[in-house]
Structure formats: C-alpha cells, structure tokens
Protein backbone atom coordinates (compact mmCIF):
# COMPACT_ATOMS: atom_id res chain seq x y z
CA UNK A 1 -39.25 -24.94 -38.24
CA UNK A 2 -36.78 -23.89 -35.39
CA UNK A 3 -33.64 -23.00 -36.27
CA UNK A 4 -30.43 -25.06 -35.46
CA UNK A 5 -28.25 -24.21 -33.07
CA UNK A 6 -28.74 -20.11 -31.15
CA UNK A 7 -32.12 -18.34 -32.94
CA UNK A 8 -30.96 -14.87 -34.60
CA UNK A 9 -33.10 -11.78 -34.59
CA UNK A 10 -33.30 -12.87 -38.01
CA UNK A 11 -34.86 -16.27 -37.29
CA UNK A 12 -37.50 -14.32 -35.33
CA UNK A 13 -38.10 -11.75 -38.09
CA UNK A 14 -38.07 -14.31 -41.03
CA UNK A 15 -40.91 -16.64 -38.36
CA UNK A 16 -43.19 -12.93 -37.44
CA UNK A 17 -43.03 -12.38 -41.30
CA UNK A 18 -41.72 -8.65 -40.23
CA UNK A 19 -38.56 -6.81 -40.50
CA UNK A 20 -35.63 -7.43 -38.44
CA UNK A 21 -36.19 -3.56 -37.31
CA UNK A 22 -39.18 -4.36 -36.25
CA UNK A 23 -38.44 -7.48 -33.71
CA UNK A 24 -35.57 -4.71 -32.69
CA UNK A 25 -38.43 -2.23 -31.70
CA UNK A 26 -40.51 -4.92 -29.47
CA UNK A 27 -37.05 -6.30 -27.65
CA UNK A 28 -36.45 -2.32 -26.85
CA UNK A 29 -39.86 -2.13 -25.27
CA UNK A 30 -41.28 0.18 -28.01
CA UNK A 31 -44.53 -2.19 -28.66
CA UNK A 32 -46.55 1.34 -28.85
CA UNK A 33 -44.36 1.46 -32.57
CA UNK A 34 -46.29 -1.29 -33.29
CA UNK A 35 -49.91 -2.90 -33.88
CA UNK A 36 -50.78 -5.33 -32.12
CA UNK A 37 -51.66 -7.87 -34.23
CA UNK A 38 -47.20 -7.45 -35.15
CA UNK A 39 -46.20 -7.39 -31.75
CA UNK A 40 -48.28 -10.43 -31.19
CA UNK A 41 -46.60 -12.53 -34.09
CA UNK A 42 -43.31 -11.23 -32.93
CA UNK A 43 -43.63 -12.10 -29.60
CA UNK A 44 -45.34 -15.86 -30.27
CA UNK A 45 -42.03 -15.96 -33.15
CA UNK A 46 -39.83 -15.41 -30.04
CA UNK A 47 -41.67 -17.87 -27.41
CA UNK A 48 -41.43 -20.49 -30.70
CA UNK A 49 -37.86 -19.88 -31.08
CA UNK A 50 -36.43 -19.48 -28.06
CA UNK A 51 -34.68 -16.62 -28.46
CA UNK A 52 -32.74 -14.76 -26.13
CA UNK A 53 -31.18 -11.72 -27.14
CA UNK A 54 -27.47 -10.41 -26.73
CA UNK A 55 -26.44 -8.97 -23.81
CA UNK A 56 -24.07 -7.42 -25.18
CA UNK A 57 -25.61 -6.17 -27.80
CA UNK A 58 -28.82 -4.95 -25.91
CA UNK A 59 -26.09 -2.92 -24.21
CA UNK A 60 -24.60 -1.75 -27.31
CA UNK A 61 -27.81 -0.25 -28.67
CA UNK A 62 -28.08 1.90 -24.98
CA UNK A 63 -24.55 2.95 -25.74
CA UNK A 64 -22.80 0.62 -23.34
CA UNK A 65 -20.78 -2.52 -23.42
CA UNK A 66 -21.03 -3.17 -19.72
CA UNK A 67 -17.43 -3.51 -19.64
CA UNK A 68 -14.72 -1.96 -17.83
CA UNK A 69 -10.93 -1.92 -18.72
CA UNK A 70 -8.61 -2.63 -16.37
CA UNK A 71 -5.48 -2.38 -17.32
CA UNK A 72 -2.07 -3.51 -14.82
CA UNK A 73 1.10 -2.65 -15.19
CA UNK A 74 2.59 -5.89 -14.03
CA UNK A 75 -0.10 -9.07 -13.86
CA UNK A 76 2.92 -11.03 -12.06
CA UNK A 77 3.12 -8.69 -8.53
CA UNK A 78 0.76 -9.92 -6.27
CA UNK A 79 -0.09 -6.19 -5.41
CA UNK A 80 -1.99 -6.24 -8.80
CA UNK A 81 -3.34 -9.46 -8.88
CA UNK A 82 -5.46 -8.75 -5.08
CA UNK A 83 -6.48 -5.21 -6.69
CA UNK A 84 -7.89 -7.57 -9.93
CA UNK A 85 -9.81 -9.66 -7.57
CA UNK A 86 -11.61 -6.14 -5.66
CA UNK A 87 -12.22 -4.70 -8.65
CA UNK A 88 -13.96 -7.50 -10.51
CA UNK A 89 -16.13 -8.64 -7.27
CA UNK A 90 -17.05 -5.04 -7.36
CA UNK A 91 -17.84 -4.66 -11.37
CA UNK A 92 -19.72 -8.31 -11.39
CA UNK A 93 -21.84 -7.11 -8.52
CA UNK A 94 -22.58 -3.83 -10.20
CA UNK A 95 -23.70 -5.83 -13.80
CA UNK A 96 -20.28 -5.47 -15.17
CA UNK A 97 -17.49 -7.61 -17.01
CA UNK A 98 -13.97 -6.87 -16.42
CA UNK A 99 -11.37 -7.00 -19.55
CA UNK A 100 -7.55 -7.07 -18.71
CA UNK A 101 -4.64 -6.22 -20.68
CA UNK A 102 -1.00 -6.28 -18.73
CA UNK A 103 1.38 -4.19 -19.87
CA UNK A 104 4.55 -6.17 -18.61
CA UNK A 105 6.34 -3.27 -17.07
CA UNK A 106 6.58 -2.12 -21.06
CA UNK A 107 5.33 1.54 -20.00
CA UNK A 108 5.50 1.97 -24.33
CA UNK A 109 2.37 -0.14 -24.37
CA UNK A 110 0.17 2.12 -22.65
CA UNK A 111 -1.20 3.74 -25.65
CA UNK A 112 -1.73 0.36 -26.70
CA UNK A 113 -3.62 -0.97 -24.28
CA UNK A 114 -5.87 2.09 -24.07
CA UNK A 115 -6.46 2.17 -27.77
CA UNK A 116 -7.01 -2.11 -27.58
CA UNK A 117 -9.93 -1.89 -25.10
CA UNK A 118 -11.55 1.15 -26.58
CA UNK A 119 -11.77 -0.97 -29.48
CA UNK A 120 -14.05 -3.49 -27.69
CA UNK A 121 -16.02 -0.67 -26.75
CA UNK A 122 -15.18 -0.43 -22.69
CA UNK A 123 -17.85 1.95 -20.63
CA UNK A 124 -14.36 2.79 -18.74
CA UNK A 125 -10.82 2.10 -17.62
CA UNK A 126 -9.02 0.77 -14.54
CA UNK A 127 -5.62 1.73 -14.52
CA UNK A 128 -2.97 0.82 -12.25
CA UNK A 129 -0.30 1.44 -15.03
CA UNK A 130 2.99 2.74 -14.63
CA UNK A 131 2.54 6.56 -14.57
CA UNK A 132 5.44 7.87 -16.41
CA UNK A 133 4.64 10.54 -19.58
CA UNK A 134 1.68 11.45 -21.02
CA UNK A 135 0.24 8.82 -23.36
CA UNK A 136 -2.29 7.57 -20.50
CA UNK A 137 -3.81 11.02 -20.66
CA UNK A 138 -3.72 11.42 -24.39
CA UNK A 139 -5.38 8.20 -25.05
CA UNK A 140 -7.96 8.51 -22.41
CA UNK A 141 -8.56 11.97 -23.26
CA UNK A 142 -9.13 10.73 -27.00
CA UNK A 143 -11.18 8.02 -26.42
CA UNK A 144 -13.40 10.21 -24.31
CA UNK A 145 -14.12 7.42 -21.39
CA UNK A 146 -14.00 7.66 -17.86
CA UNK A 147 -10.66 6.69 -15.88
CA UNK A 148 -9.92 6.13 -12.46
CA UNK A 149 -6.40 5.66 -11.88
CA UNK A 150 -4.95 3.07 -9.05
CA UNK A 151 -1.76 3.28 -6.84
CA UNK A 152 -0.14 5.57 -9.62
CA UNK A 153 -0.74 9.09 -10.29
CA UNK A 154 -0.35 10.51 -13.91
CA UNK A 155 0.63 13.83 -14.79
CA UNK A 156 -2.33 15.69 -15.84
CA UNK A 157 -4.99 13.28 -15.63
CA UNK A 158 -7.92 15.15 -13.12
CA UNK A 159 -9.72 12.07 -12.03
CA UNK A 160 -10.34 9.71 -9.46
CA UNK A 161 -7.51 8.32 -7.55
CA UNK A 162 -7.35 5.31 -5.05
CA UNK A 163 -4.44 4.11 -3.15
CA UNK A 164 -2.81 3.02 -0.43
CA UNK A 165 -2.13 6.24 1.88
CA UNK A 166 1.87 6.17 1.70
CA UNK A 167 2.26 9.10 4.38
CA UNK A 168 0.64 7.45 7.24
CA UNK A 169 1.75 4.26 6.77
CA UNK A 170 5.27 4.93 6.53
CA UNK A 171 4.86 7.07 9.47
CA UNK A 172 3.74 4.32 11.33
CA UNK A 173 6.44 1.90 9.95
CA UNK A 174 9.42 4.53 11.44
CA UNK A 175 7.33 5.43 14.90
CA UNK A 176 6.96 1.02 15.24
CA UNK A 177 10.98 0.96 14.54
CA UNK A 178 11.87 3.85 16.81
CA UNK A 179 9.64 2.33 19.59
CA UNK A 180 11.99 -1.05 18.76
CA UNK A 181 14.91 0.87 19.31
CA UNK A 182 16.07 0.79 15.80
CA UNK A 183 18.27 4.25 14.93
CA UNK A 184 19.67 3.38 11.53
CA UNK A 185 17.34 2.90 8.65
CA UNK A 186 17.70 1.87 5.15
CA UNK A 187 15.18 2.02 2.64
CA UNK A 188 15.59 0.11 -0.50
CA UNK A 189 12.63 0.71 -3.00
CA UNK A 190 12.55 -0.22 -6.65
CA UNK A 191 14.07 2.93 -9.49
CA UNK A 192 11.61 6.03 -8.41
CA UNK A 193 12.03 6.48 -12.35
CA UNK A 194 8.65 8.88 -12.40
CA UNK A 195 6.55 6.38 -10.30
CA UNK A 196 4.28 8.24 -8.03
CA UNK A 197 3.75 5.85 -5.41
CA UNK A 198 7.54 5.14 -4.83
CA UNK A 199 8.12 8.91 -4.72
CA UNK A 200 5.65 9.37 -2.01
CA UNK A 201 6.75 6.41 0.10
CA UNK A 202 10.60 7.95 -0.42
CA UNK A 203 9.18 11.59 0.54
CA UNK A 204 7.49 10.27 3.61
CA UNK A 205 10.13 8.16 4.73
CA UNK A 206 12.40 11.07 4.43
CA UNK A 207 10.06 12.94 6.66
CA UNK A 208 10.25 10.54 9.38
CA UNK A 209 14.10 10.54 9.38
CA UNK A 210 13.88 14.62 9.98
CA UNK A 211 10.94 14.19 12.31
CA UNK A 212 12.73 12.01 14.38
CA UNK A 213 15.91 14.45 14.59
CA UNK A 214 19.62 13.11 15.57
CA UNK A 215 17.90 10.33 17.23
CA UNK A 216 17.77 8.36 13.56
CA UNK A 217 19.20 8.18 10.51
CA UNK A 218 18.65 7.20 7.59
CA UNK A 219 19.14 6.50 4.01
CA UNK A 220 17.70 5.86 0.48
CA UNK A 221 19.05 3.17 -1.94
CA UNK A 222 16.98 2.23 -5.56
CA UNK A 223 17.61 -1.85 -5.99
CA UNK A 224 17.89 -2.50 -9.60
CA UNK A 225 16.76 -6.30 -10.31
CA UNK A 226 19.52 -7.78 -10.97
CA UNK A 227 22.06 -5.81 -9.21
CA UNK A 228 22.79 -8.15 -6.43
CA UNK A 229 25.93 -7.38 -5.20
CA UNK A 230 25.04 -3.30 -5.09
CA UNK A 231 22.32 -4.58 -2.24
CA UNK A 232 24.81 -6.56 -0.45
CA UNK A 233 26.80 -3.94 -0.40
CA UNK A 234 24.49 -0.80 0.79
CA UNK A 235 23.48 -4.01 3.32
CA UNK A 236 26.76 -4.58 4.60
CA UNK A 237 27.16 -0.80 4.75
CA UNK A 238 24.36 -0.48 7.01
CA UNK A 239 25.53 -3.34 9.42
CA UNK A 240 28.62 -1.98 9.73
CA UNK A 241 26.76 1.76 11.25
CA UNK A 242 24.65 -0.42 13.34
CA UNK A 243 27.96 -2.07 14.94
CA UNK A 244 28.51 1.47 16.75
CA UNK A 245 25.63 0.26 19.29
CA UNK A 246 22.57 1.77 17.10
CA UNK A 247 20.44 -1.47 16.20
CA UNK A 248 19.59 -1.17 12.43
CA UNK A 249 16.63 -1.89 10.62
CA UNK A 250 15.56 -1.78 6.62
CA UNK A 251 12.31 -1.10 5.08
CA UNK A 252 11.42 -2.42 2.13
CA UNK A 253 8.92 -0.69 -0.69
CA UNK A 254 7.12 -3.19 -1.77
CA UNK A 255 6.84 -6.90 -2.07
CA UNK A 256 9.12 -7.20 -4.74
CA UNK A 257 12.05 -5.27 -2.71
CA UNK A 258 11.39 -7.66 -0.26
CA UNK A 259 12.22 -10.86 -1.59
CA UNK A 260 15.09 -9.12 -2.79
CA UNK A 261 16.38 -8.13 0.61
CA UNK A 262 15.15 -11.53 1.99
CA UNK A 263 17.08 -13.18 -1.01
CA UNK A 264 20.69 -10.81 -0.22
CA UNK A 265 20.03 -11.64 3.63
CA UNK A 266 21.08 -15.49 3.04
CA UNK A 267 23.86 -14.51 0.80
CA UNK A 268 25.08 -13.29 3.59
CA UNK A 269 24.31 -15.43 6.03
CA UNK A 270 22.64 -13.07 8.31
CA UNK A 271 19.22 -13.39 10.13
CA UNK A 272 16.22 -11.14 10.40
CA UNK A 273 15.97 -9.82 13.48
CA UNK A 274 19.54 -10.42 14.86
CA UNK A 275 21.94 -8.81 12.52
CA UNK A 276 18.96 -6.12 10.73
CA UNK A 277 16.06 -5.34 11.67
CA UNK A 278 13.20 -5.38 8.55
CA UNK A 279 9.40 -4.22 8.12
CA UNK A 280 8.33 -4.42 4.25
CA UNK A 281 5.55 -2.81 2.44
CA UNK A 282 2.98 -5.25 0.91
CA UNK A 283 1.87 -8.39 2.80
CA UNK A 284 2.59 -11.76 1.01
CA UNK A 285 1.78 -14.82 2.36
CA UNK A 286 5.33 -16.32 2.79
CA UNK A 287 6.46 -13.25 4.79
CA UNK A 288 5.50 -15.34 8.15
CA UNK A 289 7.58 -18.02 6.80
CA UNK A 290 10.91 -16.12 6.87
CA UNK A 291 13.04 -16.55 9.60
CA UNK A 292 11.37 -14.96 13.07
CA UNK A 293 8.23 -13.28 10.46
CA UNK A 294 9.07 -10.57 8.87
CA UNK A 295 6.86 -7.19 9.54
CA UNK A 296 4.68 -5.70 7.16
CA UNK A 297 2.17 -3.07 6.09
CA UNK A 298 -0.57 -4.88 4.44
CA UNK A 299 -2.44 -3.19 2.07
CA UNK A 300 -5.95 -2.95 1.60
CA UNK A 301 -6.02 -4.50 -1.85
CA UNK A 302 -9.67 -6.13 -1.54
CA UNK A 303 -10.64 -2.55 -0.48
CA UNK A 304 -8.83 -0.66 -3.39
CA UNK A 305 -9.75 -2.77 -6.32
CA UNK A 306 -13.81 -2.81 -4.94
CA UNK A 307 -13.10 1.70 -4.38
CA UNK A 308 -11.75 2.14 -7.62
CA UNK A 309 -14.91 0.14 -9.30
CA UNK A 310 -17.03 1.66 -7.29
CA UNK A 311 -15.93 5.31 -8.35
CA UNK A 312 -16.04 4.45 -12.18
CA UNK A 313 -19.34 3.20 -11.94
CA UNK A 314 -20.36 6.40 -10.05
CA UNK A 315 -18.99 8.40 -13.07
CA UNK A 316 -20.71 5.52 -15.20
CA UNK A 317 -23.74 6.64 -13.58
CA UNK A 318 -23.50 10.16 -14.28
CA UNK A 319 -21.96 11.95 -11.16
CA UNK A 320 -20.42 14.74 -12.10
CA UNK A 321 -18.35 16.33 -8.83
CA UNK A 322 -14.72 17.10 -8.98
CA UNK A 323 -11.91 14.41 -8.92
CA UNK A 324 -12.27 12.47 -5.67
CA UNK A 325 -8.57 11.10 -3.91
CA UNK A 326 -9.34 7.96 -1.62
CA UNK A 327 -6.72 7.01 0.30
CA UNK A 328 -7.40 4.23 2.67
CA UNK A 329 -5.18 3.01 5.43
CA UNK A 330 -2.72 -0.19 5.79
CA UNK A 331 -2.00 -2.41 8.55
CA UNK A 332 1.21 -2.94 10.19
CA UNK A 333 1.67 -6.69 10.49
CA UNK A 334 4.56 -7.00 13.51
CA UNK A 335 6.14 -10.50 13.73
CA UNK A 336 9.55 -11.27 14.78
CA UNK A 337 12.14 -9.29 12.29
CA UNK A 338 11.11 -5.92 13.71
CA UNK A 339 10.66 -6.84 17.30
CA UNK A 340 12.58 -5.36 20.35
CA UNK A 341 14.75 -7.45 22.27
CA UNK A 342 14.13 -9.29 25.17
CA UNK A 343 15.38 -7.85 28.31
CA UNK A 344 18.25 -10.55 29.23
C-alpha cells in the first residue's frame, strides 16, 4: 500500500524487501553493487511509490549542500539589497540556493553569522560584511569554506575580492566637477572606522584635490547619523568659501550620506545646484526626484553580486589560482545639481 503523504527511502526499502542502504546504493547509480533481480524490485518499489529523493540530501551525500552564504552587513541599504539580487540570479542559474543572514551594522555578529550558516552546511560564503578585526578570517579559516568578500576588504583574508573600483570613479566625479567649474569640494562619507571601501573613496578623493593643485580645494568631514547640526554646519562652512567667487560642490559616499545631505539641504533652505553643487556615490531611484537631479555614480550592483557568485562557484569547482581582485567600473549619472551654468 502507498504510503501517505511524501514516500521515505524507508517506504521504498520496507516495499523492495531490502535495506535502506541498499535503495541508497541504486539512487547513487551504483546498480553494479547490486543483482539484478534487487535493483529491479527497488526500482519497480520506487516507480510504485513515487518517490523522489532529497535534493538536499543527494547533495549532502556528494559533500555539498548546494548552498551559498551570503551574509550583508546592512539588509536595509539599497547598495546590499541590488548586490542580493546579482548574486542569487547568478547562484540559481549555477544550481544553487542562496541563505542570508544580516548583521544589522552589529560588526560583533560576524562570528555569528559565519558559525550560523556553517551549521546548515553552506558550500561557501558571500560576504559584504563590515570589515573591521579579525573574526571574519578566524571563522572562515575554521570552518574551512571558500569566501569571496564584496565591497569590503578584511585584514588578512587572501581571497577573491569584487567591488566597485573607488579610484576611477572618484577620479571621474572631481575631473566632471572641475570641468563644471566647481573649486571647493566637500566630501562627507559615513565614520571610515576601519571600513575599506570608505578609506579608498577618502584616499582617492584626496588624490584628486592634490592632482588638481591650487586650482581646488578640498575637504573631508565623517557624518555621524544623527549629528545633524555638525552637517549643517561643515555645510554652511563650505558656502561661506564658495561666496569668495569659487562655486562649491559636495560629494557624497554613498547613498546613505546622501539623503543626509539632501535632508540638511532643506533645513537650510538651500537648493541643489544654486547654492552647492552635489554628485553622490550610489544611484537610488529618487535621486532624479530631488530638486534639478542630483548626479551620481551608479554602481554596478547587478554586475557585482552575479562576479562575486561567479568566483565562488569557480573555487566551488575546484580552481585553484591565486586571489583574483575584480574591480568593475561605475557610471556617472549627470543631472542638474552638478551642472555648469548657463552662459547669461
């Protein structure tokens, strides 16, 4: 009599009259194992039943979950979120399932969330964490999987790294604002606090103030969230240098700097465009909404998510070269807040 409900490998065993080892040997294609009067019963038992084994844990008895880790430091920025999407297009496509754990901004959870999805027996990890110490690298280490690490570097972790290439794109942000005629710049980028990727964009846009000599100048302020009137202030203080005939401009790190700025610019009552100039980092969609537009470098999130995928599932595979560094170019979105001005 069929079973109720999902036949077991015990169903089939208990209907072949054989041992639940042996239906195991016939679903792993080792019929030789068997006679074939056994492999006959067990595979009418298994046409009777219906049975359809476990993916899962087919993949478990090769040694692999066919699951990836991905773990994000902050499921709320939308930076994350369009890396998510890439990287699971890329996994599904490739035969794998994506699990997520979000670490909040809680950097104390990293350990955590390494040790949680090792538990459930990930091929891998995706991790676009927050890069400060060295639990990551510990964890990983311990847990002996593959890692490739997104948008954050961490200290002593050797492996594949994709991300956004910070140098060129800020580079491109300060040549497009020179070109406007902008000479004063401020650039207003969450706490560096050990985060690689705000380092780099701070280096580089450091670079581009010296590059550009006595023409420009610039500056560096960290916006703490919730720290309003500190912003208003290092805004006001940048106005004030632009009022000696040098139009002003400020760059933003990243989308969440952004809305910030965006946020201290009505406080003030002052427009984009007219009284400071503005290109941001990230791309949301409401930046076109904002007064004349406001600039940005759009990342290549689709791109970075579907990269860093594609390079665990290389290492999934068995490649064995040195760590590879992938990083892929943005696009500078111009709209109205970092336009010249019309000739009158």
């Amino acid at each position: 009599m069929k079973p109720t409900g999902r036949a077991t490998i015990a169903d089939v065993a208990q209907a072949a009259g054989v041992s639940k080892a042996t239906v195991s040997r016939f679903l792993n294609h080792r019929e030789r194992l068997l006679s074939p009067d056994i492999a006959t019963r067990v595979e009418a038992a298994i046409a009777q039943l219906a049975y359809s084994p476990s993916p899962m844990a087919q993949a478990l008895s090769h040694g692999r979950s066919r699951l990836i880790g991905l773990i994000v430091a902050d499921i709320t920025n939308p930076y994350s979120v369009a890396v998510l999407r890439g990287a699971e297009k890329a996994c599904q496509d490739a035969g794998y399932l994506v699990m997520l754990f979000n670490l909040g901004n809680e950097s104390e959870r990293e350990r955590e969330a390494i040790d949680a999805l090792a538990g459930y027996q990930v091929d891998g990890f995706i991790l676009n964490t927050l890069g400060r110490g060295s639990g990551v690298f510990d964890a990983v280490a311990l847990h002996g999987k593959p890692a490739v690490l997104v948008d954050r570097r961490h200290a002593g972790m050797h492996t594949d790294f994709v991300s956004l290439d910070n140098e060129a794109a800020m580079k491109a942000t300060c040549d497009h604002l020179v070109e406007g005629g902008f000479r004063e710049l401020l650039y207003v980028t969450e706490p560096l606090a050990g985060v690689s990727s705000r380092r780099e964009r701070t280096a580089a846009f450091g670079a581009c103030v010296t590059a550009n000599g006595p023409r420009m100048a610039g500056e560096v302020f960290e916006s703490v969230e919730g720290e309003q009137q500190a912003l208003d202030e290092a805004l006001a203080a940048l106005r004030k240098r632009a009022k000696r005939g040098r139009r002003a401009a400020v760059v933003a790190g990243n989308a969440v700097v952004t809305l910030r700025v965006a946020q201290a610019m009505a406080r003030l009552g002052w427009q984009f465009g007219a009284d400071l100039g503005f290109v941001g980092f990230d791309d949301p969609e409401w930046a076109s909404l904002i007064g004349p537009g406001l600039s940005t470098v759009a990342q290549p999130t689709d791109e970075i998510g579907r990269a860093a995928a594609s390079c665990l599932i290389d290492r999934l595979r068995g490649l064995e070269s040195p760590p590879r560094q992938l990083l892929l170019p943005g696009q500078l979105q111009v709209r109205g807040s970092s336009q010249a001005p019309v000739p009158a």
